[in-house]
Protein backbone atom coordinates (compact mmCIF):
# COMPACT_ATOMS: atom_id res chain seq x y z
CA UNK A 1 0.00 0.00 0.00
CA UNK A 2 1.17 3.43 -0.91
CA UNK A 3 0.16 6.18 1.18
CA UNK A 4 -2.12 9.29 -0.06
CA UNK A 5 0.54 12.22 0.34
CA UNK A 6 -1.66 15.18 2.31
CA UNK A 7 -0.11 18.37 0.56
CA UNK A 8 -0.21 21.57 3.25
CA UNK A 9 0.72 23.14 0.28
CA UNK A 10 -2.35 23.29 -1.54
CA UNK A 11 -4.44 23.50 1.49
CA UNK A 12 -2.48 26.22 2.76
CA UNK A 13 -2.79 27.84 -0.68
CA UNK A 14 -6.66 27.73 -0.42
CA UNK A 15 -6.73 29.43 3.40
CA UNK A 16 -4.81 32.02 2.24
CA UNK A 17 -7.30 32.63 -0.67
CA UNK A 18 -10.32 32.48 1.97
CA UNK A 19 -8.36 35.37 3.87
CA UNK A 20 -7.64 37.44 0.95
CA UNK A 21 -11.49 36.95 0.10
CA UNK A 22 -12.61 37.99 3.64
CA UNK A 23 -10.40 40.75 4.14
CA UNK A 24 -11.54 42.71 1.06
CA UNK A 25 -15.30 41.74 1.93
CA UNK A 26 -13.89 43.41 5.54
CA UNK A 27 -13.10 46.64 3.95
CA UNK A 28 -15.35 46.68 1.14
CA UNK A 29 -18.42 46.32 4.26
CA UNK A 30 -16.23 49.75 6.12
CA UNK A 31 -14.03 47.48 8.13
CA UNK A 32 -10.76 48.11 9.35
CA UNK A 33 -7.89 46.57 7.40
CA UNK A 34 -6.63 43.82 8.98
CA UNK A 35 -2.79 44.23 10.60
CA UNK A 36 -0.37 41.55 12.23
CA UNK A 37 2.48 42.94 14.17
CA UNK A 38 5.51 40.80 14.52
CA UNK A 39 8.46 41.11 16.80
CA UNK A 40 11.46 39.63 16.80
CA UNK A 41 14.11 39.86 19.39
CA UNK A 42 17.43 39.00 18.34
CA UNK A 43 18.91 37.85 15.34
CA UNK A 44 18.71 34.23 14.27
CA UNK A 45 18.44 32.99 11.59
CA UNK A 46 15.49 30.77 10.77
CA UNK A 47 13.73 33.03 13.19
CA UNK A 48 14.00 35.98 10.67
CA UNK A 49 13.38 33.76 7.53
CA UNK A 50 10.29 32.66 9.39
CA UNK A 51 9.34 36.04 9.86
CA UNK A 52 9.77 37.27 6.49
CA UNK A 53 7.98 35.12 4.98
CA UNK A 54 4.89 35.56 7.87
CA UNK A 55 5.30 39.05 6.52
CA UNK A 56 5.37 38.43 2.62
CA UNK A 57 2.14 36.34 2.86
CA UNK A 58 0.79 38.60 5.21
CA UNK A 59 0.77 41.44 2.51
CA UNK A 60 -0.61 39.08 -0.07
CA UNK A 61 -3.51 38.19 1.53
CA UNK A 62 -4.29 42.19 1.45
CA UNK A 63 -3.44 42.80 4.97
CA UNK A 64 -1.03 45.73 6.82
CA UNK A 65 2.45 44.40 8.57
CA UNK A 66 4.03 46.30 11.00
CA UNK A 67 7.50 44.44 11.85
CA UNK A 68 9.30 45.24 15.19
CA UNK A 69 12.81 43.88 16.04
CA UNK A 70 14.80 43.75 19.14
CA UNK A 71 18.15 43.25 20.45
CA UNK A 72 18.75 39.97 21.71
CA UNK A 73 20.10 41.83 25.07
CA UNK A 74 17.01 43.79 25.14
CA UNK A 75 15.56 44.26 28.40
CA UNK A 76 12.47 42.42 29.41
CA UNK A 77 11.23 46.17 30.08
CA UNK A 78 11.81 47.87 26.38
CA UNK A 79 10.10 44.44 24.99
CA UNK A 80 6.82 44.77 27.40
CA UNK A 81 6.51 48.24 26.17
CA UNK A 82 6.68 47.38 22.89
CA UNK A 83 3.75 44.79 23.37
CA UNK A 84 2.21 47.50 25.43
CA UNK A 85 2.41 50.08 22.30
CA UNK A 86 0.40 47.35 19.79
CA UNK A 87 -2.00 46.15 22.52
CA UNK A 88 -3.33 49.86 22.05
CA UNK A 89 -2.76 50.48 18.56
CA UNK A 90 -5.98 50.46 16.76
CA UNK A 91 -4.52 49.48 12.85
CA UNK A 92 -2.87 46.29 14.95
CA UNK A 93 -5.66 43.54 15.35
CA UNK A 94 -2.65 40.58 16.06
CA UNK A 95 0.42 40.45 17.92
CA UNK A 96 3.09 37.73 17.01
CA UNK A 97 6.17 37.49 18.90
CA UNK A 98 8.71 35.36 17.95
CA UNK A 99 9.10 32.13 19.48
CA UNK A 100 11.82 31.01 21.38
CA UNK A 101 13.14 34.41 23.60
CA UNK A 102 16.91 34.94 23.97
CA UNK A 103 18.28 35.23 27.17
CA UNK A 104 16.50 35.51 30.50
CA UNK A 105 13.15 37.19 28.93
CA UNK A 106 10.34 35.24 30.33
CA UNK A 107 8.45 33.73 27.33
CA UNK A 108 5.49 33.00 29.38
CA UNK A 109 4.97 36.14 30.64
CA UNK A 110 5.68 38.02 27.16
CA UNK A 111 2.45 36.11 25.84
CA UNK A 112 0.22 36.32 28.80
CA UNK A 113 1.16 40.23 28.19
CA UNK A 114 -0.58 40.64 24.70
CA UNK A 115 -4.36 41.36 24.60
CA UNK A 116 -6.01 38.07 24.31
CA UNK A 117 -8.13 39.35 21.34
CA UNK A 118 -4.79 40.10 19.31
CA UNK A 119 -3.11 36.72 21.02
CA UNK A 120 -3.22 35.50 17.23
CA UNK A 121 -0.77 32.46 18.40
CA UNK A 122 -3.77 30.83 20.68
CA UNK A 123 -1.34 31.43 23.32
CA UNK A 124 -2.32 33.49 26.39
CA UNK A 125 -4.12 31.71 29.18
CA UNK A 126 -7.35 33.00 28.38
CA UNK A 127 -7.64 31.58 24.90
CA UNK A 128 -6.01 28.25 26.22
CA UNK A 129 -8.61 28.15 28.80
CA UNK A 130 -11.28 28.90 26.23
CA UNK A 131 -9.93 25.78 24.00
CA UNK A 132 -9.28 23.68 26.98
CA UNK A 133 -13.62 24.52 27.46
CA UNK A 134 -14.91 23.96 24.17
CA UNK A 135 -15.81 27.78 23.59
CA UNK A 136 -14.69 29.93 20.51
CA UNK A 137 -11.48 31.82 21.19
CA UNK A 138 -7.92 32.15 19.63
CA UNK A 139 -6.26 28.95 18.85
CA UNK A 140 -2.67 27.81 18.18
CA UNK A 141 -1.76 27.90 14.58
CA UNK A 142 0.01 24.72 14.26
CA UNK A 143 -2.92 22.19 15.85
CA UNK A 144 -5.63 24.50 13.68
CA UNK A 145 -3.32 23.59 10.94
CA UNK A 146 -3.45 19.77 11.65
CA UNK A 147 -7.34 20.02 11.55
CA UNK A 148 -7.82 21.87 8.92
CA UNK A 149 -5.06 19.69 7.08
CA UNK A 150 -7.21 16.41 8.11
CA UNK A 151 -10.86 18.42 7.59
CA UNK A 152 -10.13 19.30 3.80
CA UNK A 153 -8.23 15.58 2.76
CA UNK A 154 -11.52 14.51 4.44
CA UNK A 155 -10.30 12.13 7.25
CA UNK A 156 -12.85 11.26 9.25
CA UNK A 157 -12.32 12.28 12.89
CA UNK A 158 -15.69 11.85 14.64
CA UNK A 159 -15.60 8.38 16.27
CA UNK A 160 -11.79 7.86 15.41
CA UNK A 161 -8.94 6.91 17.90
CA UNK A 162 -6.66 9.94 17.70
CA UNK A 163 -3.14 9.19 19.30
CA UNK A 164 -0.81 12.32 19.42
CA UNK A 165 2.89 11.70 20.37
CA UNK A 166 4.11 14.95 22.69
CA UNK A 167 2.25 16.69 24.79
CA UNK A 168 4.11 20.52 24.54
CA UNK A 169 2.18 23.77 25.49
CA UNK A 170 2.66 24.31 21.52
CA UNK A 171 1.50 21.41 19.34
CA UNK A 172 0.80 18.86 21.91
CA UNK A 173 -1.75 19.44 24.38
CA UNK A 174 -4.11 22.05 22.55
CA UNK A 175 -4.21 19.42 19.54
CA UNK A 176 -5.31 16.81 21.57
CA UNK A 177 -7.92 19.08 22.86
CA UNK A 178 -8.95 19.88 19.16
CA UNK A 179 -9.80 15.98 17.80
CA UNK A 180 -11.54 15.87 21.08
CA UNK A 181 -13.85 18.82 19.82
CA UNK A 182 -13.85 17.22 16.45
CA UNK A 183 -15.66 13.70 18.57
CA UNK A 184 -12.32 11.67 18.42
CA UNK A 185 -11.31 8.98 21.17
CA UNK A 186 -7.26 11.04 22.25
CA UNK A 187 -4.65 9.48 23.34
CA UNK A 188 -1.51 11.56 24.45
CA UNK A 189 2.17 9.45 24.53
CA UNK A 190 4.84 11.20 25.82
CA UNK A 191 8.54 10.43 27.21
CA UNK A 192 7.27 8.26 30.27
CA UNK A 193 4.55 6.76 28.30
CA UNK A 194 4.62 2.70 28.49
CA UNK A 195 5.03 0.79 25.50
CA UNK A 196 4.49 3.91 23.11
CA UNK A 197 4.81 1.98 19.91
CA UNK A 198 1.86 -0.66 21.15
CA UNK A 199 -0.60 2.50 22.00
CA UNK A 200 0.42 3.93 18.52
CA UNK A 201 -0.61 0.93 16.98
CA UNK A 202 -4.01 1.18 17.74
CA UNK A 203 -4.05 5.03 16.20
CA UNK A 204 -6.51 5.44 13.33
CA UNK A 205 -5.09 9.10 13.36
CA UNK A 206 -1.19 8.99 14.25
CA UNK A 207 0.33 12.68 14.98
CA UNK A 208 3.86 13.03 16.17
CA UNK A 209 5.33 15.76 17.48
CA UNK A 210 8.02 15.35 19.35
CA UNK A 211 10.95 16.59 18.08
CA UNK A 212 13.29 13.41 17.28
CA UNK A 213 13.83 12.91 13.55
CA UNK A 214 12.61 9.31 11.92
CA UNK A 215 11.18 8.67 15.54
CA UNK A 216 7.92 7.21 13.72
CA UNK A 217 8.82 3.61 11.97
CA UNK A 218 7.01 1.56 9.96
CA UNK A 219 5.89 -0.67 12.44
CA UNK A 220 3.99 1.50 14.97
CA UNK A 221 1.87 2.18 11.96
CA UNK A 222 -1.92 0.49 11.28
CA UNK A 223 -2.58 -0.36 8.12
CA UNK A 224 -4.23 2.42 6.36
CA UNK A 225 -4.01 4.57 9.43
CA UNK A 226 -3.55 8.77 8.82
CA UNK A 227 -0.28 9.74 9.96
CA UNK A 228 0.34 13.44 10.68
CA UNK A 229 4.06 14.44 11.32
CA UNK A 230 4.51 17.62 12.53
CA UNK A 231 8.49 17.62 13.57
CA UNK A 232 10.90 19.94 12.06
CA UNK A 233 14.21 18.86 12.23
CA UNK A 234 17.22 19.82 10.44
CA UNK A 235 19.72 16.68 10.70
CA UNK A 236 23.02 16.41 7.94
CA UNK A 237 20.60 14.70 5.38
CA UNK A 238 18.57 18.21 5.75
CA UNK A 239 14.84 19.23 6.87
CA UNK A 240 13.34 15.28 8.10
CA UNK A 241 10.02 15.03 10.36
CA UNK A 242 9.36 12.78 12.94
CA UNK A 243 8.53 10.33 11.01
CA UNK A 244 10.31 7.67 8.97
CA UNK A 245 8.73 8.47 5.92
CA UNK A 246 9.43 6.46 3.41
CA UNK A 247 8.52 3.12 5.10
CA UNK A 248 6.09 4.35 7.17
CA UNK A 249 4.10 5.74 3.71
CA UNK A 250 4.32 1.97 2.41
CA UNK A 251 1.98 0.84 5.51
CA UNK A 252 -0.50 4.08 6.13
CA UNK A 253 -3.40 5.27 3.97
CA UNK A 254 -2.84 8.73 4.52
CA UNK A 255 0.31 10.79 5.12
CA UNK A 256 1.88 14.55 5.51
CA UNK A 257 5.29 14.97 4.07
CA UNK A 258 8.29 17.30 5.89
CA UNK A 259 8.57 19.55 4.38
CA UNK A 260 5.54 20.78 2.52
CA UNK A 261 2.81 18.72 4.91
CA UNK A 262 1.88 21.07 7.90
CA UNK A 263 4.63 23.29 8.37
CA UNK A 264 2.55 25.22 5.56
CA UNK A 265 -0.56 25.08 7.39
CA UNK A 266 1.14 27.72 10.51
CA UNK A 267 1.24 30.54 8.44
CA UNK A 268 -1.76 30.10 7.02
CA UNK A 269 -4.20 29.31 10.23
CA UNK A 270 -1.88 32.36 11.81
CA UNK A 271 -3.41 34.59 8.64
CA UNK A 272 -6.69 33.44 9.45
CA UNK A 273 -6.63 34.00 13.35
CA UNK A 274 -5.60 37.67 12.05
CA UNK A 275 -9.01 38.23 9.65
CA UNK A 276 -11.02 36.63 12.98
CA UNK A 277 -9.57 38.97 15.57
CA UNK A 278 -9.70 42.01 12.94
CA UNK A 279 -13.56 40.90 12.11
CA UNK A 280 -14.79 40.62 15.87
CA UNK A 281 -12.95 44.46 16.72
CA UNK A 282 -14.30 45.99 13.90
């Protein structure tokens, strides 16, 4: 059997095109234009090609960016005044900083600083605690990604046994909360988890997200089973997922490459959260 390769891609591709859509239907109706702040603090690399490119598709989908950057030796101060500044800034309807902080800046309170209606990471307690009870807030791009991923390839969640490898504040625990909302049966592995590969096994819908490249193998796999792999890793052989691909896509029905699967999908649910805050404070 040869898996069905989900492209995040295409779907992305089509989410963006919903945004554009809705964000000239926005202003056409008198609404504001939508606008994503980012903020970066410090220099690296991948952070600022991430960034740039959050920012190139954020102008394509007919919305304003207003980029902010930081010294990495900035003081936790100058950065909560800068979050301060676009928490009040009326053309700003999201706020995006840059995941991970340098330093000693404390991550967790940088996001729990944003106004939860421009939180358009799904990250500030409020919209977690919204998720975590079923009721419409925020939510984190990358799980929103995985859904929508699994919604338009039309793999049927309702009544399926979801198991989701990692249980992180990022990917982790708010996708598990998602295929509950969606009616699937969760199960969440995780580094003290007993027999992992046995409780994969049993997945109809396998996600992994753990970080460890090729951790997935062909034989924690069902037959015909979805498999979602949402690692990022860049090892000698270059960009790999969590996921042994190759023979893992010769035993599941249903499978998202790395890259082009649902590292796509982030940007584009990120877009989206951005229309959605800028549509409920217009």
């Amino acid at each position: 059997m040869t898996a069905t390769i989900i492209d995040g891609k295409a779907v992305a591709a089509r989410v963006r095109a919903e945004v554009a859509e809705g964000a000239r239907a926005l202003i056409a109706a008198g609404g504001p234009q939508p606008g994503l702040a980012t903020v970066l603090v410090g220099s690296d690399p991948a952070s600022q090609v991430y960034v740039r490119r959050k920012n190139e598709q954020t102008a394509e989908a007919g919305m304003r960016s207003f980029h902010h950057e930081l010294p990495a030796d900035a003081p936790q101060a100058e950065l909560d005044a800068l979050i301060d500044s676009l928490n009040t800034d009326a053309a700003v309807h999201g706020i995006l900083v840059q995941s991970p902080l340098p330093g000693e800046l404390d991550e967790e309170g940088t996001f729990a600083r944003i106004d939860p209606r421009k939180d358009v990471d799904g990250f500030h307690p409020q919209n977690v605690g919204l998720l975590s009870l079923g009721r419409p807030g925020l939510r984190s791009c990358t799980p929103a990604g995985v859904i929508e991923l699994l919604r338009q390839s039309s793999i049927e969640m309702s009544g399926a046994h979801a198991v989701v490898l990692g249980r992180s504040n990022i990917v982790g625990r708010p996708l598990a909360l998602l295929l509950l909302h969606e009616n699937c049966t969760v199960t969440v592995c995780h580094s003290r988890t007993r027999d992992l590969a046995a409780h994969a096994r049993r997945a109809d819908i396998l996600v992994a997200a753990i970080g460890r490249p090729a951790f997935v193998t062909a034989d924690m796999v069902a037959p015909g089973a979805t498999v979602v792999d949402v690692g990022i890793n860049r090892t000698d052989a270059g960009l790999v997922g969590d996921v042994d691909y190759e023979p893992v896509a010769e035993v599941a029905g249903a499978i998202t490459p790395v890259p082009g699967g649902v590292g796509p999908m982030t940007i584009a649910m990120l877009l989206r959260n951005t229309l959605e805050a800028a549509r409920a404070m217009a």
